[in-house]
N, C-alpha and C. Protein backbone atom coordinates (compact mmCIF):
# COMPACT_ATOMS: atom_id res chain seq x y z
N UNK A 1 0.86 -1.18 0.00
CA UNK A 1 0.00 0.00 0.00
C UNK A 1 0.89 1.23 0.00
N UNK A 2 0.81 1.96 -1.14
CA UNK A 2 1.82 3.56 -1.01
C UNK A 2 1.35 4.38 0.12
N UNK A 3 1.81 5.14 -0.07
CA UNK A 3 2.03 6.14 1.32
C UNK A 3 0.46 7.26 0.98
N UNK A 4 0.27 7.46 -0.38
CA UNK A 4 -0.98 8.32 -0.60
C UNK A 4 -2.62 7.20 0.01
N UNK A 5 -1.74 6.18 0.13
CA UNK A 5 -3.62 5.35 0.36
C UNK A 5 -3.50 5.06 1.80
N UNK A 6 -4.93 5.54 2.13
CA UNK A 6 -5.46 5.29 3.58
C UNK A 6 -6.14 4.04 3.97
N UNK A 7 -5.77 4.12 5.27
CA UNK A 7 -6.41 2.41 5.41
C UNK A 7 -7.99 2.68 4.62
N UNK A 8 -8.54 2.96 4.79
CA UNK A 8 -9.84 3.01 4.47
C UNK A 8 -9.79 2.06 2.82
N UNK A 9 -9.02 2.97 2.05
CA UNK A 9 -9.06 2.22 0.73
C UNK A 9 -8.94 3.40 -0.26
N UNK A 10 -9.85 4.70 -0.14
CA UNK A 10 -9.40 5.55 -0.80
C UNK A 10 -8.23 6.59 -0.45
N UNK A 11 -7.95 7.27 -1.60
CA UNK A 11 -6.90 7.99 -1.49
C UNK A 11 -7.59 9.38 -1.50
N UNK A 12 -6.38 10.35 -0.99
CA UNK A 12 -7.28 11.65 -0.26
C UNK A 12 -7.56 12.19 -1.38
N UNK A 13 -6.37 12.10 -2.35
CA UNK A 13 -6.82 12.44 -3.87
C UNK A 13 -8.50 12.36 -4.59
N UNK A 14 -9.03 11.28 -4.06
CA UNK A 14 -9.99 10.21 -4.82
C UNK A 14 -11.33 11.24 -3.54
N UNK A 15 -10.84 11.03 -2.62
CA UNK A 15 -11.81 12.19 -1.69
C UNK A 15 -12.52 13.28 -2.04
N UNK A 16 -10.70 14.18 -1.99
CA UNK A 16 -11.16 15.42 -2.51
C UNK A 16 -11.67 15.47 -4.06
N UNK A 17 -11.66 14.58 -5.24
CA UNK A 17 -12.18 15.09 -6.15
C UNK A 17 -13.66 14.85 -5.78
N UNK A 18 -13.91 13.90 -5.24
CA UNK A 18 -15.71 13.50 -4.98
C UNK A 18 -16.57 15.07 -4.85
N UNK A 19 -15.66 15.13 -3.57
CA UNK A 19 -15.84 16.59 -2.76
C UNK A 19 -16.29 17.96 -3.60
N UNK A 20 -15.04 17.95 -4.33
CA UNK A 20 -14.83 18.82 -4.88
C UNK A 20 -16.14 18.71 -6.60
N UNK A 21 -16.27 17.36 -6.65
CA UNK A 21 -17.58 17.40 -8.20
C UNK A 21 -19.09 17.25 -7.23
N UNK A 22 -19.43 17.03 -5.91
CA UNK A 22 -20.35 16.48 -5.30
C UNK A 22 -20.69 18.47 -5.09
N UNK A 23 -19.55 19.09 -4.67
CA UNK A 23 -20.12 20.29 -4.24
C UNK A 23 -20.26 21.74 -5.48
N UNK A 24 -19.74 21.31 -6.59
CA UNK A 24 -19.92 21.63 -8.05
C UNK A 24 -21.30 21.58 -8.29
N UNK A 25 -21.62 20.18 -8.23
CA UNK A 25 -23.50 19.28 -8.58
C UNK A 25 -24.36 20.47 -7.85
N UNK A 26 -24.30 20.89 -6.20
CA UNK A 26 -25.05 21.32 -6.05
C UNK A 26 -25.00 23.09 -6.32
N UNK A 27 -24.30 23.55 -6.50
CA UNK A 27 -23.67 25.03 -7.22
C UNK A 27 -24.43 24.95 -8.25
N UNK A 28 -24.42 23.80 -9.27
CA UNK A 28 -24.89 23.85 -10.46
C UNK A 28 -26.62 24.00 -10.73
N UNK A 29 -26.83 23.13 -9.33
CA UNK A 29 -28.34 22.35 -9.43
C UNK A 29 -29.05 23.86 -9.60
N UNK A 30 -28.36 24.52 -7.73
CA UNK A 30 -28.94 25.60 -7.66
C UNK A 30 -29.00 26.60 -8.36
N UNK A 31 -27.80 26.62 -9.45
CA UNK A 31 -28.17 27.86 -11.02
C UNK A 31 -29.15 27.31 -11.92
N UNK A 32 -29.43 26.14 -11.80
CA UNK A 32 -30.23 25.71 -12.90
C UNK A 32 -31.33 26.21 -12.33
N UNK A 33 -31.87 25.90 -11.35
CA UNK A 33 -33.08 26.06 -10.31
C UNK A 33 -33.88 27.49 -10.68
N UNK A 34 -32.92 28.51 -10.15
CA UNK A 34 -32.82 29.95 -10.53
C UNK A 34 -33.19 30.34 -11.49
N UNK A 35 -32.23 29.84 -12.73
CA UNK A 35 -32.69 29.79 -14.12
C UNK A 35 -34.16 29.38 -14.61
N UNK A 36 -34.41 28.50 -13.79
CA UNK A 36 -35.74 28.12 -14.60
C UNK A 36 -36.87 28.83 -14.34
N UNK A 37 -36.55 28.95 -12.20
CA UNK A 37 -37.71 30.06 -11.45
C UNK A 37 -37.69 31.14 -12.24
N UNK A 38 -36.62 31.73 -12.77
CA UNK A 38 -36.84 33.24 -13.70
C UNK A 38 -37.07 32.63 -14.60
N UNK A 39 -37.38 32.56 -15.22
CA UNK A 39 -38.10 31.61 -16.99
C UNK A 39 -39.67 31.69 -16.51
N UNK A 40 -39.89 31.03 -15.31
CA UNK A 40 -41.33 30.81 -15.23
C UNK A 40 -41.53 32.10 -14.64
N UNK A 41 -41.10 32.47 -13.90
CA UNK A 41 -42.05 33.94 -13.41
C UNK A 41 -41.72 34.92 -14.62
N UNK A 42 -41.12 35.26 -14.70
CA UNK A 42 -40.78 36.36 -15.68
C UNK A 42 -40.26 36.26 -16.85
N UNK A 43 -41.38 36.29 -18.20
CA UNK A 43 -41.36 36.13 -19.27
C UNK A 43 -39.90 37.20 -20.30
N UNK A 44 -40.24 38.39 -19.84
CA UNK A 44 -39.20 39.06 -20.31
C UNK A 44 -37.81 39.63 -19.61
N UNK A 45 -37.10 38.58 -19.15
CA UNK A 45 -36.37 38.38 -18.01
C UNK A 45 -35.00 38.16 -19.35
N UNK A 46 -35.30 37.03 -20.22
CA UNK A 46 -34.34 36.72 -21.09
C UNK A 46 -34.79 36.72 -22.48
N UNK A 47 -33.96 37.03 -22.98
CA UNK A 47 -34.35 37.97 -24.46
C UNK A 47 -33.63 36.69 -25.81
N UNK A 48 -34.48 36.73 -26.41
CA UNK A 48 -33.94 35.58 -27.28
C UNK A 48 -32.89 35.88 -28.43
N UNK A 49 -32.60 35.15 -28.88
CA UNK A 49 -31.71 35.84 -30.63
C UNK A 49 -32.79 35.34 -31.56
N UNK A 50 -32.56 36.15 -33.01
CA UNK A 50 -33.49 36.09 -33.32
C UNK A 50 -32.90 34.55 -34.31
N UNK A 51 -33.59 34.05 -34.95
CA UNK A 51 -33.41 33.19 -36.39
C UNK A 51 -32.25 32.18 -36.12
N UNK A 52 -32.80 31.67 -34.46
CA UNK A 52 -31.40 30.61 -33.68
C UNK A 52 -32.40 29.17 -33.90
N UNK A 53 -31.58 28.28 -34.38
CA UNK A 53 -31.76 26.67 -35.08
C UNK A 53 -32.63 26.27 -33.95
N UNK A 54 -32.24 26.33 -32.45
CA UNK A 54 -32.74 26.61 -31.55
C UNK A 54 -33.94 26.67 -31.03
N UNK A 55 -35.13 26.92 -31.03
CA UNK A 55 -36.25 28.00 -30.91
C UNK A 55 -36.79 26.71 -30.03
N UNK A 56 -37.32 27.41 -28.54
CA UNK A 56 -37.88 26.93 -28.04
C UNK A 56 -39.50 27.59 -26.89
N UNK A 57 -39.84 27.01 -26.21
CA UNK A 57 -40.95 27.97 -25.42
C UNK A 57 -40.13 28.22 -24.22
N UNK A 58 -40.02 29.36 -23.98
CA UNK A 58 -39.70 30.02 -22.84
C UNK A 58 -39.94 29.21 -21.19
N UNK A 59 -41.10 28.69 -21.33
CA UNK A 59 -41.97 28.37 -19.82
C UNK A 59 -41.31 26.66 -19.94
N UNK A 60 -41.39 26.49 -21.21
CA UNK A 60 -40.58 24.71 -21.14
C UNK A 60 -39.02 24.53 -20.88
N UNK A 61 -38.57 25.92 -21.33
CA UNK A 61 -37.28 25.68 -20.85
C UNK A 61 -37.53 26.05 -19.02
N UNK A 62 -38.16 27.02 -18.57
CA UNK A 62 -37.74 27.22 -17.15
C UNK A 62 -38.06 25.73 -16.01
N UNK A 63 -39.41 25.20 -16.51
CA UNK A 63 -39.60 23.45 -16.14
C UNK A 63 -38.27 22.61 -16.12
N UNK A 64 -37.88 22.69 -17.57
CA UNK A 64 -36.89 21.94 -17.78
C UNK A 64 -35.54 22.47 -16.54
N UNK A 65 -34.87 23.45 -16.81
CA UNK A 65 -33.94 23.91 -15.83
C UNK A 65 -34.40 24.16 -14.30
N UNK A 66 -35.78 23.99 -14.27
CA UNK A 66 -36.17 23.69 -12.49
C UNK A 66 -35.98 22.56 -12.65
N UNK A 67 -36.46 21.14 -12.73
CA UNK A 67 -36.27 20.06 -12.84
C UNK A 67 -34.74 19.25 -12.87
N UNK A 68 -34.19 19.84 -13.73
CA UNK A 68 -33.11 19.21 -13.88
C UNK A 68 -31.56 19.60 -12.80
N UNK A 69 -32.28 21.20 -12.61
CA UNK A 69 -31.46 21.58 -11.40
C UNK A 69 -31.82 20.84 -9.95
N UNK A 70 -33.11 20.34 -9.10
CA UNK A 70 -33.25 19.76 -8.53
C UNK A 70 -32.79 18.58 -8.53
N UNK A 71 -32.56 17.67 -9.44
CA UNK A 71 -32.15 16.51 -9.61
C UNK A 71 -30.57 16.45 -9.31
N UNK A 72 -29.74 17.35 -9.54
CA UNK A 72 -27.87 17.64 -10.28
C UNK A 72 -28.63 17.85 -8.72
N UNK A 73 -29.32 19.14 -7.97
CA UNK A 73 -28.35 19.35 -6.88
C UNK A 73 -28.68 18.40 -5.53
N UNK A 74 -29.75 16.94 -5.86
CA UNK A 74 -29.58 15.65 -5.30
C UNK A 74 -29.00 15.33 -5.11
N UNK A 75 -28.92 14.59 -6.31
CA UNK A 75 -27.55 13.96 -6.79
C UNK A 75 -26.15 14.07 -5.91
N UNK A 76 -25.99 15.46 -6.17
CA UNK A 76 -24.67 16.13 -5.14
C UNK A 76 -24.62 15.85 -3.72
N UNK A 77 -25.68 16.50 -3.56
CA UNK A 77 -26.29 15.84 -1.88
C UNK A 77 -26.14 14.64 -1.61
N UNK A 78 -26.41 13.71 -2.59
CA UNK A 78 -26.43 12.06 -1.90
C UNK A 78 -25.11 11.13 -2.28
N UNK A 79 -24.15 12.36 -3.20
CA UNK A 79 -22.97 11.90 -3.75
C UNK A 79 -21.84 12.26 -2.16
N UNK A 80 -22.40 13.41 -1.84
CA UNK A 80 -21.59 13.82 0.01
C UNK A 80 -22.03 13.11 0.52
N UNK A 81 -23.17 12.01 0.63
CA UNK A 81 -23.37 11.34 1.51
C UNK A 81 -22.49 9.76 1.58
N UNK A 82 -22.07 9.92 0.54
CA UNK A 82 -21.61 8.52 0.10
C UNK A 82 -22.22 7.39 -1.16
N UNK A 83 -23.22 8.11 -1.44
CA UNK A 83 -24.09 7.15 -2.36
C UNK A 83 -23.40 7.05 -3.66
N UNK A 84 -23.00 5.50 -4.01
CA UNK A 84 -21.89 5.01 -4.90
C UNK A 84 -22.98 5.70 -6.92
N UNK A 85 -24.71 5.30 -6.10
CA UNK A 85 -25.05 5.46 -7.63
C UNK A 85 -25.17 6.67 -8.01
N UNK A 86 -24.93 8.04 -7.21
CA UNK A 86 -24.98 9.06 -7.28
C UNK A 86 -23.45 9.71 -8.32
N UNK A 87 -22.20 8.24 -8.21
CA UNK A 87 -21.57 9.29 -9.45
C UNK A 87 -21.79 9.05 -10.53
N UNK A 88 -22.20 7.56 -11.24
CA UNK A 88 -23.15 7.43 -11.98
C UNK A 88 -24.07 8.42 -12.36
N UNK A 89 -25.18 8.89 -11.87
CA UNK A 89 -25.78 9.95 -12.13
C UNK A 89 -25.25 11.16 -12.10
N UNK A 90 -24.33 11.63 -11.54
CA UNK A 90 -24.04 13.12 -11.62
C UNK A 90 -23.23 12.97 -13.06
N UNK A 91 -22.77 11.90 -13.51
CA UNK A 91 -22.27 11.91 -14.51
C UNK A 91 -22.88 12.39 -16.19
N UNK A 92 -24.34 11.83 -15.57
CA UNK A 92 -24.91 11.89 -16.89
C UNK A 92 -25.79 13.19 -16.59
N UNK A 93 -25.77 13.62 -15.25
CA UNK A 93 -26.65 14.84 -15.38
C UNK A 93 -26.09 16.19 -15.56
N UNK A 94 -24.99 15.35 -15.39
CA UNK A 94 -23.81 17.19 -15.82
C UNK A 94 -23.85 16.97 -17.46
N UNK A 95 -24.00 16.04 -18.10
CA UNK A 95 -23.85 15.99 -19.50
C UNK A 95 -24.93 16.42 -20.56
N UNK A 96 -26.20 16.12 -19.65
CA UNK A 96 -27.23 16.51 -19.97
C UNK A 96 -27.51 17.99 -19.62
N UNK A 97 -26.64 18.87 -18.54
CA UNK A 97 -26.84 20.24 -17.94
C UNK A 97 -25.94 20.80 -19.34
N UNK A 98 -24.61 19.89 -19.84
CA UNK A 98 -24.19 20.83 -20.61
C UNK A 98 -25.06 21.19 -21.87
N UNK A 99 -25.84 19.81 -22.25
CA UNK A 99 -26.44 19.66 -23.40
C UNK A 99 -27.77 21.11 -23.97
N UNK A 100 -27.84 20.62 -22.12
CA UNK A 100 -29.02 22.00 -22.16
C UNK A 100 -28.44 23.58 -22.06
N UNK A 101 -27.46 23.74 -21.56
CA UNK A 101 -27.12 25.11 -21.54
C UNK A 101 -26.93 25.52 -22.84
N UNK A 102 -26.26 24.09 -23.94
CA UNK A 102 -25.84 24.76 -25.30
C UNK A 102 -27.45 25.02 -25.80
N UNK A 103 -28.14 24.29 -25.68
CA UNK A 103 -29.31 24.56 -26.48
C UNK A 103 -30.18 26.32 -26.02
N UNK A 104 -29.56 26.51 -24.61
CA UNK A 104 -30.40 27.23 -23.99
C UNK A 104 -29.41 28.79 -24.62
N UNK A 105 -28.32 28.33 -25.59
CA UNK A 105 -27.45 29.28 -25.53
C UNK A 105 -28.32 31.38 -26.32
N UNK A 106 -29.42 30.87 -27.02
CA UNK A 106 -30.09 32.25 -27.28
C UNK A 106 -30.30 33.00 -26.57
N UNK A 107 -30.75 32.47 -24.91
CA UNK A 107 -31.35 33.23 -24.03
C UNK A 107 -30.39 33.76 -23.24
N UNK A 108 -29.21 33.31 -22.47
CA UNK A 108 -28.87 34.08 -21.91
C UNK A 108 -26.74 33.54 -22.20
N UNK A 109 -26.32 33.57 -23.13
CA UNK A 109 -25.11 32.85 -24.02
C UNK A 109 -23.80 33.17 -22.87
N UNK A 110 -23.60 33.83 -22.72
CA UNK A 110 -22.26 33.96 -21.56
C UNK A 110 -22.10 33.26 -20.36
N UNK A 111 -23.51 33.16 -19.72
CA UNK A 111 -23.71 32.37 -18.28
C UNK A 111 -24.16 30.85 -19.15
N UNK A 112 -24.50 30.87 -20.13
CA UNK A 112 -24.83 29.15 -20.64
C UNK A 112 -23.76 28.49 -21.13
N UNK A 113 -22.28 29.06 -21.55
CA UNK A 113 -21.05 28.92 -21.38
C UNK A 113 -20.52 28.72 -20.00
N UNK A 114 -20.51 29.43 -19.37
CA UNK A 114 -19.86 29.26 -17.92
C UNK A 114 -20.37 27.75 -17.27
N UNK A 115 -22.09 27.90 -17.47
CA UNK A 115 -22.75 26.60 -16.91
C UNK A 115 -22.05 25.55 -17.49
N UNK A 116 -22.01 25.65 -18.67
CA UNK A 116 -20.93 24.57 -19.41
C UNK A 116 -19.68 24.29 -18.77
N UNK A 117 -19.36 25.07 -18.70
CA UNK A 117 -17.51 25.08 -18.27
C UNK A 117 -18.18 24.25 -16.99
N UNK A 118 -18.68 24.42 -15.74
CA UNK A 118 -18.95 23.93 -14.67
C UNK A 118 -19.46 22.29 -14.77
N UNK A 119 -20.46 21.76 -15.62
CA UNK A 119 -20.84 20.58 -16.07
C UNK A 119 -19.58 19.77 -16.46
N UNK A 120 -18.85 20.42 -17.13
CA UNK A 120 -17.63 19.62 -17.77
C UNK A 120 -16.79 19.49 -16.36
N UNK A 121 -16.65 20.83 -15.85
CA UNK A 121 -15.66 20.11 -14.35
C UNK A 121 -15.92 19.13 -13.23
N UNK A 122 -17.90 19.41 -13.43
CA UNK A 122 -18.41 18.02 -12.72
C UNK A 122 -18.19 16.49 -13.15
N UNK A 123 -17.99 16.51 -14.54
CA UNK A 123 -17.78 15.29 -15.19
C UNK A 123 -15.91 15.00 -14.78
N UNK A 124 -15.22 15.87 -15.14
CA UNK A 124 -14.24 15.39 -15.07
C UNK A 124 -13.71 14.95 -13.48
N UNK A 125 -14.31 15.83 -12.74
CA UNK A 125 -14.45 15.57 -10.99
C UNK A 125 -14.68 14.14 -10.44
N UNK A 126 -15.74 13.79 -11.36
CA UNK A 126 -16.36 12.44 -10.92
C UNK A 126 -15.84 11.10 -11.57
N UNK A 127 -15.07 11.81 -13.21
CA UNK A 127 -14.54 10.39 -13.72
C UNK A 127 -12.78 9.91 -13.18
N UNK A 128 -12.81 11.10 -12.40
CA UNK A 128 -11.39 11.29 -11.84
C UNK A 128 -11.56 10.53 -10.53
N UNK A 129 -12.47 10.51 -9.90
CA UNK A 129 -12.16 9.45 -8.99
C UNK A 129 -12.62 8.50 -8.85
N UNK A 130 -10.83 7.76 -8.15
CA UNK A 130 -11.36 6.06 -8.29
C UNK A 130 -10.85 5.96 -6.34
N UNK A 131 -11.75 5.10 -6.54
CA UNK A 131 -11.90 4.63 -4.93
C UNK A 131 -10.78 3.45 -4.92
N UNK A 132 -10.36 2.72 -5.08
CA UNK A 132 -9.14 2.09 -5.32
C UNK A 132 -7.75 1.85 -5.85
């Protein structure tokens, strides 16, 4: 056993990335959340582009980004708790957060980039650690 592994089995390495993508998930959940509550309350909150491949209903995207932010910032929650199927899922729900920010990119394009950038660090957070 090297000197980086703890009796336990993981390495602090393998810890802190959990840590570090488990507390990403819920950062993320809660922008999605936000995002969507302003979508549904307030119609002219985000301004579209015009003649984008894109085109969607306003009130389905804010569902969609309430929904999916609740779920990512679960996920996170039950990934700090220890729950093994939670990196499994944060995996595919950061992939699906990026999927949606690109699509969501008419409405508000600078913060649906950033959301991106953050999804991708959740993925790489979570495929980065190995418990053994």
């Amino acid at each position: 056993m090297s000197d980086s592994r703890r009796a336990g089995g993981a390495s602090p390495w393998a810890v802190g990335f959990a840590v570090f993508a488990s507390t990403l998930m819920i950062v993320l959940g809660i922008f999605h959340a936000i995002q969507g509550l302003v979508a549904l309350l307030d119609d002219n909150f985000y301004v579209s582009l015009p003649n984008y491949t894109f085109e969607y209903d306003l009130t389905g995207w804010g569902w969609t980004h309430l929904i999916l932010g609740a779920l990512i910032a679960l996920a996170g929650f039950a990934l700090l708790g220890g729950a093994l199927w939670a990196r499994a899922v944060g995996i595919a729900l950061a992939g699906l957060s990026a999927i949606a920010n690109f699509l969501w990119l008419p409405y508000y394009p600078v913060w649906s980039v950033v959301a991106i950038a953050l999804a991708v660090a959740v993925i790489w957070g979570l495929a980065a650690y190995q418990t053994s």
